[in-house]
PDB file of N, CA and C in Angstrom:
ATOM      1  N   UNK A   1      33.201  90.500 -44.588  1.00  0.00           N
ATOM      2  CA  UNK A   1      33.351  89.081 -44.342  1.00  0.00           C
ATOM      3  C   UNK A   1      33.953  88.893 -42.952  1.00  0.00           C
ATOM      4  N   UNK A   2      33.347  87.852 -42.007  1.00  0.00           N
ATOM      5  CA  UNK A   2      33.791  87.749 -40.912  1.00  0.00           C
ATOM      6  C   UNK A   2      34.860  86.744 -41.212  1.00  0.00           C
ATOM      7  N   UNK A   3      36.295  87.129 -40.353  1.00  0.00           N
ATOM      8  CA  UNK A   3      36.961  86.257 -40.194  1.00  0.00           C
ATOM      9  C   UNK A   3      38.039  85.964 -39.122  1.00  0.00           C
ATOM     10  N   UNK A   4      36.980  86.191 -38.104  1.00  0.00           N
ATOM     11  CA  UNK A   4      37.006  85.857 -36.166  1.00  0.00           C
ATOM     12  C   UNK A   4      37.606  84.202 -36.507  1.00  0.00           C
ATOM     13  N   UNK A   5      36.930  83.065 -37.071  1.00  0.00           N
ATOM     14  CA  UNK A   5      37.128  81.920 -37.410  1.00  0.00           C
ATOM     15  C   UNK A   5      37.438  81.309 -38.789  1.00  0.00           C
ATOM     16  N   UNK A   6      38.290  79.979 -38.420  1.00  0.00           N
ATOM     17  CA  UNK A   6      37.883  79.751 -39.871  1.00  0.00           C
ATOM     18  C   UNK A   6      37.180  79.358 -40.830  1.00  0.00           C
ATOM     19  N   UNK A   7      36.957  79.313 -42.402  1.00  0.00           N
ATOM     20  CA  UNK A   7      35.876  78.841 -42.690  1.00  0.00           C
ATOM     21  C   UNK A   7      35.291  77.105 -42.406  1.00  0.00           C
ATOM     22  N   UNK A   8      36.206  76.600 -42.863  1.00  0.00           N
ATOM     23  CA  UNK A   8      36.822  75.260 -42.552  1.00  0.00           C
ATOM     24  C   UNK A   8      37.252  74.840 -41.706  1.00  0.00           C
ATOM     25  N   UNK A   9      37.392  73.856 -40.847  1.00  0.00           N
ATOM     26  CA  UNK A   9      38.080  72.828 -40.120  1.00  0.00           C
ATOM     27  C   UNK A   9      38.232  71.455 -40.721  1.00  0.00           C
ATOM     28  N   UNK A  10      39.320  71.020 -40.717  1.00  0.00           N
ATOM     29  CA  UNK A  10      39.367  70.143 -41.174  1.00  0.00           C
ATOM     30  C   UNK A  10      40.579  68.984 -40.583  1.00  0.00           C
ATOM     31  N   UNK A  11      40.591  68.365 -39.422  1.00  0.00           N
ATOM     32  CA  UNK A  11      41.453  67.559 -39.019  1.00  0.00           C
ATOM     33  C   UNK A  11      41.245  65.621 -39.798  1.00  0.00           C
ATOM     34  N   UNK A  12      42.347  65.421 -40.535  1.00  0.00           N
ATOM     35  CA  UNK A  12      42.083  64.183 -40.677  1.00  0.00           C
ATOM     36  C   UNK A  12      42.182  62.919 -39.454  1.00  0.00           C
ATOM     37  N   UNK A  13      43.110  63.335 -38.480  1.00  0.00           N
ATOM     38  CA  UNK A  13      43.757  62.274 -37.794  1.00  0.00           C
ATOM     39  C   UNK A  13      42.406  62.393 -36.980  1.00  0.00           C
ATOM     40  N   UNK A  14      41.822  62.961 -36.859  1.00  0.00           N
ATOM     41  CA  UNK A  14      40.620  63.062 -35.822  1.00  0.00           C
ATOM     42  C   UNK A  14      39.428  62.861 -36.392  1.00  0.00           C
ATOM     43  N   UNK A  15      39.234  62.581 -37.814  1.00  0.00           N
ATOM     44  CA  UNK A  15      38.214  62.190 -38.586  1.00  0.00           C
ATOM     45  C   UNK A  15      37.372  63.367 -38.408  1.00  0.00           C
ATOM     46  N   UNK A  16      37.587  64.665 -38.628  1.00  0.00           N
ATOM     47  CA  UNK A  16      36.639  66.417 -38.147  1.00  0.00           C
ATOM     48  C   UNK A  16      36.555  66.716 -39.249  1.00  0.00           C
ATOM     49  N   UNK A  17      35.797  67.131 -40.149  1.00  0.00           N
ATOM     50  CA  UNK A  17      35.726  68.306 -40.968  1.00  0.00           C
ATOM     51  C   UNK A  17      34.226  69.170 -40.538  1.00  0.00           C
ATOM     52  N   UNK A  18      34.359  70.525 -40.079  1.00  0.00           N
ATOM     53  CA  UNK A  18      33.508  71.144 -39.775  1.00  0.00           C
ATOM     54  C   UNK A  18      33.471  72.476 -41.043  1.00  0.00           C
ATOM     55  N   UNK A  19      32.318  73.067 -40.927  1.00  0.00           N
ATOM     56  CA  UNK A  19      32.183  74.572 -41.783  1.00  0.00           C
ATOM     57  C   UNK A  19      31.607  75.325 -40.536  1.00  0.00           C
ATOM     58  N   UNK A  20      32.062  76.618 -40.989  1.00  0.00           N
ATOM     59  CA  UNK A  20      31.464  77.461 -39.885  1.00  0.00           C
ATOM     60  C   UNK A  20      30.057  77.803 -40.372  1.00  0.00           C
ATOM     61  N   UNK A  21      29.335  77.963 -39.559  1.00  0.00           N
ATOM     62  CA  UNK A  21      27.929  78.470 -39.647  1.00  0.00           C
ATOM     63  C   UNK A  21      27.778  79.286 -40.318  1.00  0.00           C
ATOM     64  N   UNK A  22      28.686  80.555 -40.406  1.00  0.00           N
ATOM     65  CA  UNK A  22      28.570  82.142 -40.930  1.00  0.00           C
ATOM     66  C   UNK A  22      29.222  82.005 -42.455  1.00  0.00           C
ATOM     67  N   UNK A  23      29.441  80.734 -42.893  1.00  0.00           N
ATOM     68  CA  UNK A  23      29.502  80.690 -44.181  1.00  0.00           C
ATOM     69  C   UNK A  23      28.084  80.259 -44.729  1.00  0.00           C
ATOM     70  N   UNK A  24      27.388  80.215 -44.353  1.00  0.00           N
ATOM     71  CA  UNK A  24      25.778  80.075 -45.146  1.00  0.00           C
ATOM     72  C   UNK A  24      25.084  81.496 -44.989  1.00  0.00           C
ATOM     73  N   UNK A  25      25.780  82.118 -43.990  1.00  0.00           N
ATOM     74  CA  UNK A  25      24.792  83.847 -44.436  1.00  0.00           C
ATOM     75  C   UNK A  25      25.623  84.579 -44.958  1.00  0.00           C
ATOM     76  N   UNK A  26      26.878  84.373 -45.173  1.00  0.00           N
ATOM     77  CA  UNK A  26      28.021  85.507 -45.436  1.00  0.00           C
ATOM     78  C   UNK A  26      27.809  86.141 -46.611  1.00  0.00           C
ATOM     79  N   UNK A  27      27.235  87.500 -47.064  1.00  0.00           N
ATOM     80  CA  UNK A  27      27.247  88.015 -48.262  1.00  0.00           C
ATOM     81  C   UNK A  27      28.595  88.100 -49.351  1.00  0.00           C
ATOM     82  N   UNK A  28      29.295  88.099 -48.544  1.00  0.00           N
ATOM     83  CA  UNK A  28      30.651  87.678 -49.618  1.00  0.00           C
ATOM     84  C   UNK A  28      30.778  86.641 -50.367  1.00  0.00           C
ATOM     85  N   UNK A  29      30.594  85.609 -49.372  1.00  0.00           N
ATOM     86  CA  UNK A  29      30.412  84.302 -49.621  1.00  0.00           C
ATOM     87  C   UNK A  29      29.465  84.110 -50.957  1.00  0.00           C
ATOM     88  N   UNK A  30      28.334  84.225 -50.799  1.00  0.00           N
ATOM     89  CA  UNK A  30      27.413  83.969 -51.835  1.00  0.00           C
ATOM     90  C   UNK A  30      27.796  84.410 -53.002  1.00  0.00           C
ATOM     91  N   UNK A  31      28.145  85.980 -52.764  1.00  0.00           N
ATOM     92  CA  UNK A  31      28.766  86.730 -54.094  1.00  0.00           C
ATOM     93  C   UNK A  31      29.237  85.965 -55.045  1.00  0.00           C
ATOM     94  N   UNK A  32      31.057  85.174 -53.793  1.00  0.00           N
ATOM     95  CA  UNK A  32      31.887  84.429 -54.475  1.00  0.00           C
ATOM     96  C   UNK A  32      31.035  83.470 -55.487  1.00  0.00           C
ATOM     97  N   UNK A  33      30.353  82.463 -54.557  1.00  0.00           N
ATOM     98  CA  UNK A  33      29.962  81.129 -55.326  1.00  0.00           C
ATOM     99  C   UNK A  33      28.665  81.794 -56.436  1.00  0.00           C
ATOM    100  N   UNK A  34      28.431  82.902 -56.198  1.00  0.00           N
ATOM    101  CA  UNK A  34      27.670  82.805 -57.801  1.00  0.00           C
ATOM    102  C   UNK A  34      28.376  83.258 -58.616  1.00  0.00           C
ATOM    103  N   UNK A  35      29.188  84.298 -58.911  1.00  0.00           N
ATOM    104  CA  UNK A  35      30.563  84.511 -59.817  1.00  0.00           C
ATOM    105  C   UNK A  35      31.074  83.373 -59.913  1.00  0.00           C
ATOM    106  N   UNK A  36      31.958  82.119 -59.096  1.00  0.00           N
ATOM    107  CA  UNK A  36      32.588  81.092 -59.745  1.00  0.00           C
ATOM    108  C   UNK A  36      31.590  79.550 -60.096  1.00  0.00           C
ATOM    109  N   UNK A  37      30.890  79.931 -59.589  1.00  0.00           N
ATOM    110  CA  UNK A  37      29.212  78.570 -59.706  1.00  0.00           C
ATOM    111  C   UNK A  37      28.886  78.879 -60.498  1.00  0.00           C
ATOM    112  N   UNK A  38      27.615  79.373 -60.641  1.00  0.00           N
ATOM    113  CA  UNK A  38      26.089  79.743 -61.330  1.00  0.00           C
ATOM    114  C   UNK A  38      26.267  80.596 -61.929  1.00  0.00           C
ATOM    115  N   UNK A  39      27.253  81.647 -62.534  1.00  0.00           N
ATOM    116  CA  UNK A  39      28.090  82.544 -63.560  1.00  0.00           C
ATOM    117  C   UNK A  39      28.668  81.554 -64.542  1.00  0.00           C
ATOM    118  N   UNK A  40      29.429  80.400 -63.926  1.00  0.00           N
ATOM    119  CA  UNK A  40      29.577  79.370 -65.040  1.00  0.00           C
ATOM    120  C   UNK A  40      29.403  78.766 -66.028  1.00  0.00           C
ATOM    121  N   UNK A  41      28.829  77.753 -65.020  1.00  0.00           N
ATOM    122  CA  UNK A  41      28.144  76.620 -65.447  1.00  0.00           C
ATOM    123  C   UNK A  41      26.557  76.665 -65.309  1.00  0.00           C
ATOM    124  N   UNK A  42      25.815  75.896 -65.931  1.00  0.00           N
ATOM    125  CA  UNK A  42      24.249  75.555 -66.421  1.00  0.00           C
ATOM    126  C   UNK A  42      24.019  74.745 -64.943  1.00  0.00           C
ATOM    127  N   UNK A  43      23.165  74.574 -64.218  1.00  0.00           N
ATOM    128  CA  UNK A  43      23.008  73.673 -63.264  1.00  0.00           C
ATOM    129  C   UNK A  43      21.662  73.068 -63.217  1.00  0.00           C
ATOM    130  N   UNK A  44      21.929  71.935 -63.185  1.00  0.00           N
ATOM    131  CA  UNK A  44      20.413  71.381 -63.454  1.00  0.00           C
ATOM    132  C   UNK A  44      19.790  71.004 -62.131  1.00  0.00           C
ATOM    133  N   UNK A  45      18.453  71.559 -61.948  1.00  0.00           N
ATOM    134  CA  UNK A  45      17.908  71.738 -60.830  1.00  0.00           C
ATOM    135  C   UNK A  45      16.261  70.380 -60.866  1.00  0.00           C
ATOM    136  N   UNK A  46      16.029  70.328 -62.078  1.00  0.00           N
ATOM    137  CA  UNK A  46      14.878  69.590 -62.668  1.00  0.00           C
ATOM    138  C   UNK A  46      14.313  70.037 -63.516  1.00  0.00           C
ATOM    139  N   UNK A  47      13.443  68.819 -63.888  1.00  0.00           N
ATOM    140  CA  UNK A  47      12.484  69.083 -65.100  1.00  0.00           C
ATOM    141  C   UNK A  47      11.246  69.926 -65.092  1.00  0.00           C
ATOM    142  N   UNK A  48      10.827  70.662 -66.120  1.00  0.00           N
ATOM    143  CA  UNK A  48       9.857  70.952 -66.359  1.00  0.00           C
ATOM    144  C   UNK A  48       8.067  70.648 -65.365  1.00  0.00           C
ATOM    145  N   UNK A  49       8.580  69.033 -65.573  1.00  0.00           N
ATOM    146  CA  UNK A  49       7.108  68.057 -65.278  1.00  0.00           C
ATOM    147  C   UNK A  49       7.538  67.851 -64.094  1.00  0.00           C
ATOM    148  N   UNK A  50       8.512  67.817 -63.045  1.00  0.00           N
ATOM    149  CA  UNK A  50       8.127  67.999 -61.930  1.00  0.00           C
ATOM    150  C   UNK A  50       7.768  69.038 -60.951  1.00  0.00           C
ATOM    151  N   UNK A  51       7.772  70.541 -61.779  1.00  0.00           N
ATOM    152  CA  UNK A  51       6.707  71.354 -60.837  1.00  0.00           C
ATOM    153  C   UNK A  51       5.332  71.131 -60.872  1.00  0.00           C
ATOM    154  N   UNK A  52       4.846  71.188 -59.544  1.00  0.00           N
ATOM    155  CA  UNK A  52       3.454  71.091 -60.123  1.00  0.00           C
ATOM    156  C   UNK A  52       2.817  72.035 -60.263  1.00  0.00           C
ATOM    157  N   UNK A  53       3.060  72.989 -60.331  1.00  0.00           N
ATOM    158  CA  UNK A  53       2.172  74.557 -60.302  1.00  0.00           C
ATOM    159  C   UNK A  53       2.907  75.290 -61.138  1.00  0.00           C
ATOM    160  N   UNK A  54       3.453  75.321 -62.690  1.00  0.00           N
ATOM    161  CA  UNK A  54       4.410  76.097 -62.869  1.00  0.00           C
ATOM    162  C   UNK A  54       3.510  76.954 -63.288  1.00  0.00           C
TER     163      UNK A  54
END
């Protein structure tokens, strides 16, 4: 896990909240959020009838 930066920024008085970029490829990262996400909880993504090619 890179952590040159942080993941977050977040200044209120300046109205900023940024994410760093390298949290959308970070293999750690993902790890985390599917162990505490999608290990969870059920997530509903859609129905059935709106694929059209299933």
């Amino acid at each position: 896990m890179t952590t040159a930066k942080p993941w977050i920024v977040e200044d209120n008085t300046k109205n900023k909240f940024l994410v760093n970029r390298n949290t959308f490829i970070d293999k750690d990262i993902l790890k985390m959020e599917r162990e505490r996400i999608f290990d969870r909880v059920w997530v509903y993504v859609g129905h059935e009838s709106e694929i059209p090619n299933p």
